[in-house]
PDB file of N, CA and C in Angstrom:
ATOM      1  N   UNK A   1      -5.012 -29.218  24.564  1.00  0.00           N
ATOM      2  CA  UNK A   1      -4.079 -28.109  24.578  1.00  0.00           C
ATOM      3  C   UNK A   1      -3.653 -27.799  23.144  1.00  0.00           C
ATOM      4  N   UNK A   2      -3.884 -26.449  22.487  1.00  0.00           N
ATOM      5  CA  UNK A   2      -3.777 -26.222  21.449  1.00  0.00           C
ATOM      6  C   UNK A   2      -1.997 -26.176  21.070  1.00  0.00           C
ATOM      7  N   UNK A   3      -1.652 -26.617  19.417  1.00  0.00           N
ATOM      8  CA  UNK A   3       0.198 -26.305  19.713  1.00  0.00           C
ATOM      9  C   UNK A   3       0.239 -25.181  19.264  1.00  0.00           C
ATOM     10  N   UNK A   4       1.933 -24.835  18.929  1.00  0.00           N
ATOM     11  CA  UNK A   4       1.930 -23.731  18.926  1.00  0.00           C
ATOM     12  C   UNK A   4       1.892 -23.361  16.795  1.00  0.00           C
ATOM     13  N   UNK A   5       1.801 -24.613  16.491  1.00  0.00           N
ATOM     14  CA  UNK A   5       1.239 -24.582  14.821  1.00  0.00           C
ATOM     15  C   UNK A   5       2.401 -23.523  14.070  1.00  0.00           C
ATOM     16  N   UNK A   6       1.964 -22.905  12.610  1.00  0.00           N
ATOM     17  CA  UNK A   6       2.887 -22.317  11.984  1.00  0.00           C
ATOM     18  C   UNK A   6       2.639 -20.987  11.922  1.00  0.00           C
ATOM     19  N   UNK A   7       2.571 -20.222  13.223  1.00  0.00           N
ATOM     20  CA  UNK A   7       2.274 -18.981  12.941  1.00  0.00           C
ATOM     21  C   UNK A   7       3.726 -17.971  12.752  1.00  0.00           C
ATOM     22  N   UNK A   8       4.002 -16.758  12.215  1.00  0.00           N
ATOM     23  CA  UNK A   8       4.850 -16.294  11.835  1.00  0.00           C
ATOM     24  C   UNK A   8       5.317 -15.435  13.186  1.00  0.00           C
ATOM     25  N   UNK A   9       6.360 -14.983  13.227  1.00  0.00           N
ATOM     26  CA  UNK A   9       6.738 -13.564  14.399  1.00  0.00           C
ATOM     27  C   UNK A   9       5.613 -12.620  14.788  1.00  0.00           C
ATOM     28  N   UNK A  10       5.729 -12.577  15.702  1.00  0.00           N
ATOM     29  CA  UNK A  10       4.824 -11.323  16.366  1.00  0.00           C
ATOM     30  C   UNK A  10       5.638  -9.986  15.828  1.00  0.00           C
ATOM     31  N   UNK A  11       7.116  -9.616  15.334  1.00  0.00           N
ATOM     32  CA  UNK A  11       7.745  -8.621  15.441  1.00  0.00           C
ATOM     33  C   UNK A  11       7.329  -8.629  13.813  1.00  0.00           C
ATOM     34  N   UNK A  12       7.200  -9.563  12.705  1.00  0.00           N
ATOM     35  CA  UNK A  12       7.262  -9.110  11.463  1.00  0.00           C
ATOM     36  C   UNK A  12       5.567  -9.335  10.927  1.00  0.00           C
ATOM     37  N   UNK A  13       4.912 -10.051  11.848  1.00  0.00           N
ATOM     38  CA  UNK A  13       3.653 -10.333  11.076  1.00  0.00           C
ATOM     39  C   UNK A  13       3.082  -9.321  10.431  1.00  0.00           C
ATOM     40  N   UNK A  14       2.480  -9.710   9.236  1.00  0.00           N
ATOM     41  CA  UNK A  14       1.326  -8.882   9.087  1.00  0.00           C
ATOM     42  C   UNK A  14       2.671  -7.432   8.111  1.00  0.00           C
ATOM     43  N   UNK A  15       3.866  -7.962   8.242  1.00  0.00           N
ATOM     44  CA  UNK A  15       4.598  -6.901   7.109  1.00  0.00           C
ATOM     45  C   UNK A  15       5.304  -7.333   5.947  1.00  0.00           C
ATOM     46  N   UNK A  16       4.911  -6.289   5.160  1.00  0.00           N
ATOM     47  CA  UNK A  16       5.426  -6.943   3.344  1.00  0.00           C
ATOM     48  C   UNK A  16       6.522  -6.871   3.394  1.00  0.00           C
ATOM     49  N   UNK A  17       7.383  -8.010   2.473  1.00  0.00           N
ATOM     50  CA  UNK A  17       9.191  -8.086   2.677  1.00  0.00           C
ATOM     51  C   UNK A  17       9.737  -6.697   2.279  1.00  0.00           C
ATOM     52  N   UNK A  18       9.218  -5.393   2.545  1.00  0.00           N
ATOM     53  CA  UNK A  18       9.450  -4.162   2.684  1.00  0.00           C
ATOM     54  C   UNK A  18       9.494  -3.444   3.842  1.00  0.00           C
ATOM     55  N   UNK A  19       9.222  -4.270   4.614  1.00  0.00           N
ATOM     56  CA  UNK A  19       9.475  -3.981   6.174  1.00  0.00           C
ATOM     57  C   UNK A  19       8.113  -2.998   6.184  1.00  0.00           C
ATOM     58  N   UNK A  20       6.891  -2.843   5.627  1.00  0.00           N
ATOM     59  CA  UNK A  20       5.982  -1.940   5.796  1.00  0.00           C
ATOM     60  C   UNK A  20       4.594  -2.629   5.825  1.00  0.00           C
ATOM     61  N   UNK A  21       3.626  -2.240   6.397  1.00  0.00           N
ATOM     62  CA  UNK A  21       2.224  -2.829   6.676  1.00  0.00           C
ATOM     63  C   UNK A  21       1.681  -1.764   5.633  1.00  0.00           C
ATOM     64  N   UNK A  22       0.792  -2.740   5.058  1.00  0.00           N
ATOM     65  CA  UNK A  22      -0.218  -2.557   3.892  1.00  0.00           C
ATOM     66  C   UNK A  22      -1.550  -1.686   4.416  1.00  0.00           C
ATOM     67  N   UNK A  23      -1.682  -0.639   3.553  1.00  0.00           N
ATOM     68  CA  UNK A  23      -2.747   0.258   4.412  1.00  0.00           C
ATOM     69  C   UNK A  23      -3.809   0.622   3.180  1.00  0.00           C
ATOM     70  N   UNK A  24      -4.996  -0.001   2.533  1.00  0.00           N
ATOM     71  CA  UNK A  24      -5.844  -0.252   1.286  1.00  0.00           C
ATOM     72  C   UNK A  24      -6.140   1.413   1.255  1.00  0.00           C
ATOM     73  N   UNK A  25      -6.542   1.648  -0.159  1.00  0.00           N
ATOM     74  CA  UNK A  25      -6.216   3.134  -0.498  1.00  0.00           C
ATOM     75  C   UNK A  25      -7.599   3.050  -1.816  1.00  0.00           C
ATOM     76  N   UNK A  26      -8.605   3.976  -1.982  1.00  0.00           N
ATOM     77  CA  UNK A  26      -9.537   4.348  -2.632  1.00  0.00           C
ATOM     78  C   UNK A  26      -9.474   5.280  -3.642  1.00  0.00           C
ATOM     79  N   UNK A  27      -9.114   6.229  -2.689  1.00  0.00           N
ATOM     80  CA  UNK A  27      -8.920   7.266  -3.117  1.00  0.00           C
ATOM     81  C   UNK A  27      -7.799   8.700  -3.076  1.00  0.00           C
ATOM     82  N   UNK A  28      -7.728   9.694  -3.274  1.00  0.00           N
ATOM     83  CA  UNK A  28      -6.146  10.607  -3.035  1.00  0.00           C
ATOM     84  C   UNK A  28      -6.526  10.829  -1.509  1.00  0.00           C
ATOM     85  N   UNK A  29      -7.956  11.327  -1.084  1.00  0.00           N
ATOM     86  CA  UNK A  29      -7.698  11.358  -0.057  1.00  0.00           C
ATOM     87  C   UNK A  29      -6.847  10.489   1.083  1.00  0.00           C
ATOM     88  N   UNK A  30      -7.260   9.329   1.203  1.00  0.00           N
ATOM     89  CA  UNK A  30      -6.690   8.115   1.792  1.00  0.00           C
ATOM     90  C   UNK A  30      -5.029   8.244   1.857  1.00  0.00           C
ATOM     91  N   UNK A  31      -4.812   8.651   0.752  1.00  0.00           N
ATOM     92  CA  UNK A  31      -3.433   9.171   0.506  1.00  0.00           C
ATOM     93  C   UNK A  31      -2.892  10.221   1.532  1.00  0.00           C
ATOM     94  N   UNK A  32      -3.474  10.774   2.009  1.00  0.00           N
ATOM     95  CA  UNK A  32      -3.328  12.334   2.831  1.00  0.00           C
ATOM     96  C   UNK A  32      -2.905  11.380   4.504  1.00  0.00           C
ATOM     97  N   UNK A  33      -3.922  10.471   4.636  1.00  0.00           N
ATOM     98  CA  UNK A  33      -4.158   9.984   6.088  1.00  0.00           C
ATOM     99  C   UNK A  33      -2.537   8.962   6.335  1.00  0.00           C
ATOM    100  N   UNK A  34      -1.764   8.690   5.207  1.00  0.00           N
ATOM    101  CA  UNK A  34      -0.441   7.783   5.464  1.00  0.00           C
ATOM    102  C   UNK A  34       0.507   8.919   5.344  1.00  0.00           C
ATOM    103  N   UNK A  35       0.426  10.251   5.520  1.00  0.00           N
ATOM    104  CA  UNK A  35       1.380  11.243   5.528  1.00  0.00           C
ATOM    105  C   UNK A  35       2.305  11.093   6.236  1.00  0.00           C
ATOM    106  N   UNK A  36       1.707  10.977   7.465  1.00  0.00           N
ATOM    107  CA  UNK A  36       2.579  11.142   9.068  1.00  0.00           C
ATOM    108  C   UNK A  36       2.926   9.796   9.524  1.00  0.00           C
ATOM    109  N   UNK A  37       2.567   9.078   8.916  1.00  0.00           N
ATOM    110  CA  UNK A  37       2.425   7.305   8.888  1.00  0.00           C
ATOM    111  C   UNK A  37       3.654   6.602   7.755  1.00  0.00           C
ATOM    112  N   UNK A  38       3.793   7.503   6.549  1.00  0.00           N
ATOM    113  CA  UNK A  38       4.823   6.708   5.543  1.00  0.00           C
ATOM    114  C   UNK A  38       5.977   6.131   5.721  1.00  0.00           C
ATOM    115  N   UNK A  39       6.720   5.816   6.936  1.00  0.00           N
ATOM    116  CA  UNK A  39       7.565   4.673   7.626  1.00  0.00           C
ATOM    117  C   UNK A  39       7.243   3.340   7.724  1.00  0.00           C
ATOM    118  N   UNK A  40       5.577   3.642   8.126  1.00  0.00           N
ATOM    119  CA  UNK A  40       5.375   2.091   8.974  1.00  0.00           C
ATOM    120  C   UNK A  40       4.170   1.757   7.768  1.00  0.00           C
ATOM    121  N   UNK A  41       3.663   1.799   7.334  1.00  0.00           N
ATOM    122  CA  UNK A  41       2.747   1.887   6.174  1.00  0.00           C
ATOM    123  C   UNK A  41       2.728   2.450   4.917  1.00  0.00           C
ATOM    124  N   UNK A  42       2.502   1.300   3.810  1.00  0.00           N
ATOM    125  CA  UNK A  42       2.396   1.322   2.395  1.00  0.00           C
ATOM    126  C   UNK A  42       1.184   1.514   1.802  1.00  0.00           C
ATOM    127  N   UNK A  43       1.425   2.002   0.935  1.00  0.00           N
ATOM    128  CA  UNK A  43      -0.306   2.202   0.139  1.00  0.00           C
ATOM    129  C   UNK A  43      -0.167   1.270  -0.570  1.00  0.00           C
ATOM    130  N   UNK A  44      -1.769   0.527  -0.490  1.00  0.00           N
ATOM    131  CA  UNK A  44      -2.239  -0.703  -1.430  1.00  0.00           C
ATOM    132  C   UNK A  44      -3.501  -0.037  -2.221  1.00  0.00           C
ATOM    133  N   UNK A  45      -3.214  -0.086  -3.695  1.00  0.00           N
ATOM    134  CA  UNK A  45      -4.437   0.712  -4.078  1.00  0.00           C
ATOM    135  C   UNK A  45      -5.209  -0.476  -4.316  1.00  0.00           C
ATOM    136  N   UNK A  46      -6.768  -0.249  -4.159  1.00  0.00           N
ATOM    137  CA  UNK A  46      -7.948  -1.333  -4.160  1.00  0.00           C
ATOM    138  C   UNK A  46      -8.005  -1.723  -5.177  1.00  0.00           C
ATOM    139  N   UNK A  47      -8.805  -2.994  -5.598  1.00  0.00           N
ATOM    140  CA  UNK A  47      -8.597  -3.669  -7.096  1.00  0.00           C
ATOM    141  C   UNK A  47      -9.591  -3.198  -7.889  1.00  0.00           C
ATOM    142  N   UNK A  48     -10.889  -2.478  -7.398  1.00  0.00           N
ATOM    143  CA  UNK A  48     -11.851  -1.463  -8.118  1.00  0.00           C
ATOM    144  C   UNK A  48     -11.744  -0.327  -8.622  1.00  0.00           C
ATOM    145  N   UNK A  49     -10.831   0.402  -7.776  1.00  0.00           N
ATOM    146  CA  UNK A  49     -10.017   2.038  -8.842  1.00  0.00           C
ATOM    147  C   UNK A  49      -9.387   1.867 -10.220  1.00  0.00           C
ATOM    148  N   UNK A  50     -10.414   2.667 -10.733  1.00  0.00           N
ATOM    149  CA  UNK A  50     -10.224   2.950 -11.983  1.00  0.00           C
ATOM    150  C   UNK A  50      -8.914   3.118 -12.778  1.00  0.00           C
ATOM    151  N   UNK A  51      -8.492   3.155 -14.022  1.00  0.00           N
ATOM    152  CA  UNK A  51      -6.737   3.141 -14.103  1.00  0.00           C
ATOM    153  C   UNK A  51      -6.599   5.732 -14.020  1.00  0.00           C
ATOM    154  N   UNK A  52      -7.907   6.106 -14.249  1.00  0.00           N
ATOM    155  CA  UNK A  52      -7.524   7.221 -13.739  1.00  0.00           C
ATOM    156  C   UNK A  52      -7.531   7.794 -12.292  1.00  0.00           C
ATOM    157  N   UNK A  53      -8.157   7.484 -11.556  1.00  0.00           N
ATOM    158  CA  UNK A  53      -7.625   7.545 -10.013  1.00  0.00           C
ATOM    159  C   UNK A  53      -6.571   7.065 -10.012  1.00  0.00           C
ATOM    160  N   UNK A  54      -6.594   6.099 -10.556  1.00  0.00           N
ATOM    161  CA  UNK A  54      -4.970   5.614 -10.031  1.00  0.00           C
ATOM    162  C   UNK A  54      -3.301   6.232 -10.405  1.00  0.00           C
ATOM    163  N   UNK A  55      -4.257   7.214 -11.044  1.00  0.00           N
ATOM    164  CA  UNK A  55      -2.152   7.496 -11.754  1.00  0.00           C
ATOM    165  C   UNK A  55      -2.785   8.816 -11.201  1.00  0.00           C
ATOM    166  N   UNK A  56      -3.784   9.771 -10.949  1.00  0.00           N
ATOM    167  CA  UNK A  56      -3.850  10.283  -9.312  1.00  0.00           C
ATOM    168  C   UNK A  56      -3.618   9.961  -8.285  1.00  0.00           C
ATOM    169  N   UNK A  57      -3.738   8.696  -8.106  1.00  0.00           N
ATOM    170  CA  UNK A  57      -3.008   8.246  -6.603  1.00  0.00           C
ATOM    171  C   UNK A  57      -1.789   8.056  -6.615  1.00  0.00           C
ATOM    172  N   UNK A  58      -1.199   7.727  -7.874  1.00  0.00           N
ATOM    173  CA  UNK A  58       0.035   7.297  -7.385  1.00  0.00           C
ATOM    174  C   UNK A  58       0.953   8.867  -7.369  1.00  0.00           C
ATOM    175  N   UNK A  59       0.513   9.779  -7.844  1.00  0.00           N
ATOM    176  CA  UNK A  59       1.144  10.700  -8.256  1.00  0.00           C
ATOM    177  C   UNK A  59       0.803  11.555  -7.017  1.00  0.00           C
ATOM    178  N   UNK A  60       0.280  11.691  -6.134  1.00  0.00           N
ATOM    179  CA  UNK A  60      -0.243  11.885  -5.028  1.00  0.00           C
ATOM    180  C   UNK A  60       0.478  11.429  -4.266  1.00  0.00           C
ATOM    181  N   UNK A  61       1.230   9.963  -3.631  1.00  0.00           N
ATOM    182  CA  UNK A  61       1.513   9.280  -3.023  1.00  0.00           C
ATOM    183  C   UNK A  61       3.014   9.969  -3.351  1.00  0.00           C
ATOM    184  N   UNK A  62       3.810  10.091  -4.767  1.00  0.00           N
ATOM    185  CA  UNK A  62       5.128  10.604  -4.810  1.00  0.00           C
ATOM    186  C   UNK A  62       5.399  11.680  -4.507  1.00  0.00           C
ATOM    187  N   UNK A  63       4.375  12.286  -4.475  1.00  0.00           N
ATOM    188  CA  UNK A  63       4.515  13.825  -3.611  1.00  0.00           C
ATOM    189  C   UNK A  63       4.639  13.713  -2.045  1.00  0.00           C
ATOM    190  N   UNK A  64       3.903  13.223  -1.334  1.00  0.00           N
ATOM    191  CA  UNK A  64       3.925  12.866  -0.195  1.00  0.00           C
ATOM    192  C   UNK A  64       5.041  11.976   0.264  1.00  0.00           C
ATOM    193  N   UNK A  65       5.347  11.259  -0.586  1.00  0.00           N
ATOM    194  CA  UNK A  65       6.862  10.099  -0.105  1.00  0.00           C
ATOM    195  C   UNK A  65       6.040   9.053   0.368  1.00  0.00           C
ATOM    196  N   UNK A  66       4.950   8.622   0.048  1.00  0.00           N
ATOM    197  CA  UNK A  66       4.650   7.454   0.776  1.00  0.00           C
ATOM    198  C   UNK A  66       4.333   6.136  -0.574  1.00  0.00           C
ATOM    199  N   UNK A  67       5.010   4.815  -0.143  1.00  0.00           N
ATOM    200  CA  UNK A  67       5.383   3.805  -1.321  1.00  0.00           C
ATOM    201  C   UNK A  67       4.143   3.434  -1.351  1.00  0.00           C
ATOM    202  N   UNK A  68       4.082   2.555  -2.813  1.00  0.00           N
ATOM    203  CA  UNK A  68       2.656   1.995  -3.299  1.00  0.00           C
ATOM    204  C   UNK A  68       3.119   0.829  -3.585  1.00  0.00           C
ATOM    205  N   UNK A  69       2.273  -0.443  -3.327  1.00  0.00           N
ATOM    206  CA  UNK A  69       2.934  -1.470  -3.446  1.00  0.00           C
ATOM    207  C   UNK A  69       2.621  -2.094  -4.988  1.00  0.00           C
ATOM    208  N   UNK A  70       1.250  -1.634  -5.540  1.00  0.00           N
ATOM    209  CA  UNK A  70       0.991  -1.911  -6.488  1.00  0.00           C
ATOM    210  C   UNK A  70       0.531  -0.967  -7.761  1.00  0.00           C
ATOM    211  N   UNK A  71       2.037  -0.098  -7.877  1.00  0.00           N
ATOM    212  CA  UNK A  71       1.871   1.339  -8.877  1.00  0.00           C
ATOM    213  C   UNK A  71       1.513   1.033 -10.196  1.00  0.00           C
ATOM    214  N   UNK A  72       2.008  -0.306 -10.646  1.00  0.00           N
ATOM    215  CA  UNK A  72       1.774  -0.966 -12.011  1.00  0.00           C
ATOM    216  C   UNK A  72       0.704  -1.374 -12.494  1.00  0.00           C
ATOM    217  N   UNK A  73      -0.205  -1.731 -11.659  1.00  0.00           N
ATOM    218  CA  UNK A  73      -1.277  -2.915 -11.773  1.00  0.00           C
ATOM    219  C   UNK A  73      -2.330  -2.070 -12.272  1.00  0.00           C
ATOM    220  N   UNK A  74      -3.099  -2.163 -13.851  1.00  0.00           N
ATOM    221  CA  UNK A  74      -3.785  -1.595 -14.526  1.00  0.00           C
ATOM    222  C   UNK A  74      -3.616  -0.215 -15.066  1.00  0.00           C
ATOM    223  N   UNK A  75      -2.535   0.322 -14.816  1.00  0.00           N
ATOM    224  CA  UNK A  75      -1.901   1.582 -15.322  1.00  0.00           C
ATOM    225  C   UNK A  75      -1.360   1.406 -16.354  1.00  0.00           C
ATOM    226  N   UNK A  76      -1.907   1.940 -17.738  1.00  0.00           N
ATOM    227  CA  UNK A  76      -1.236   1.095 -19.353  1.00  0.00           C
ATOM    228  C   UNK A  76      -0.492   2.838 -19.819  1.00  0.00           C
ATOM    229  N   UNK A  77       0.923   2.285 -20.181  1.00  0.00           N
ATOM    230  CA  UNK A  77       1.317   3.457 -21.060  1.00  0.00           C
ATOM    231  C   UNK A  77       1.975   3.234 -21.946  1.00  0.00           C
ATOM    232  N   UNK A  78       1.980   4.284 -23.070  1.00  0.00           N
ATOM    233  CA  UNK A  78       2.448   4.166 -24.197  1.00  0.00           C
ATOM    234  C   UNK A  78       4.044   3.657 -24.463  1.00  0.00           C
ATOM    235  N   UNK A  79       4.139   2.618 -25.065  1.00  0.00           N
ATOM    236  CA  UNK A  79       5.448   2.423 -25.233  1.00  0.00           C
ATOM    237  C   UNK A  79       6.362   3.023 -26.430  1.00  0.00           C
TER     238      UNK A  79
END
């Protein structure tokens, strides 16, 4: 008989301490598809997009209102 081991809540699994589920993001389009979704889902941009897609995506994503969990990550600007 298997126990019941260390699995987490059924009500929070699987969500970032943002109360939002992670939804992997390519491209702006991808961006379009968490429109109607930006409550329950965050954009995770992929670790292969370039740093110019990416400040398209993110700039994409602030138009729409939908959060990015990782807006920083390879985006370099002038200080």
């Amino acid at each position: 008989m298997p126990s019941i081991g260390y699995g987490s809540n059924k009500k929070t699994r699987h969500l970032t301490p943002s109360g939002h589920k992670a939804f992997l993001v390519h491209n702006t389009r991808d961006v379009d598809l968490l429109l109607m979704h930006n409550k329950t889902f965050a954009a995770e941009i992929g670790h292969a997009v370039s740093s110019r897609k990416r400040i398209e995506i993110i700039a994409k994503a602030k138009d729409l209102g939908v959060k990015v969990t990782n807006p920083k990550a390879r985006v370099t600007t002038e200080a």
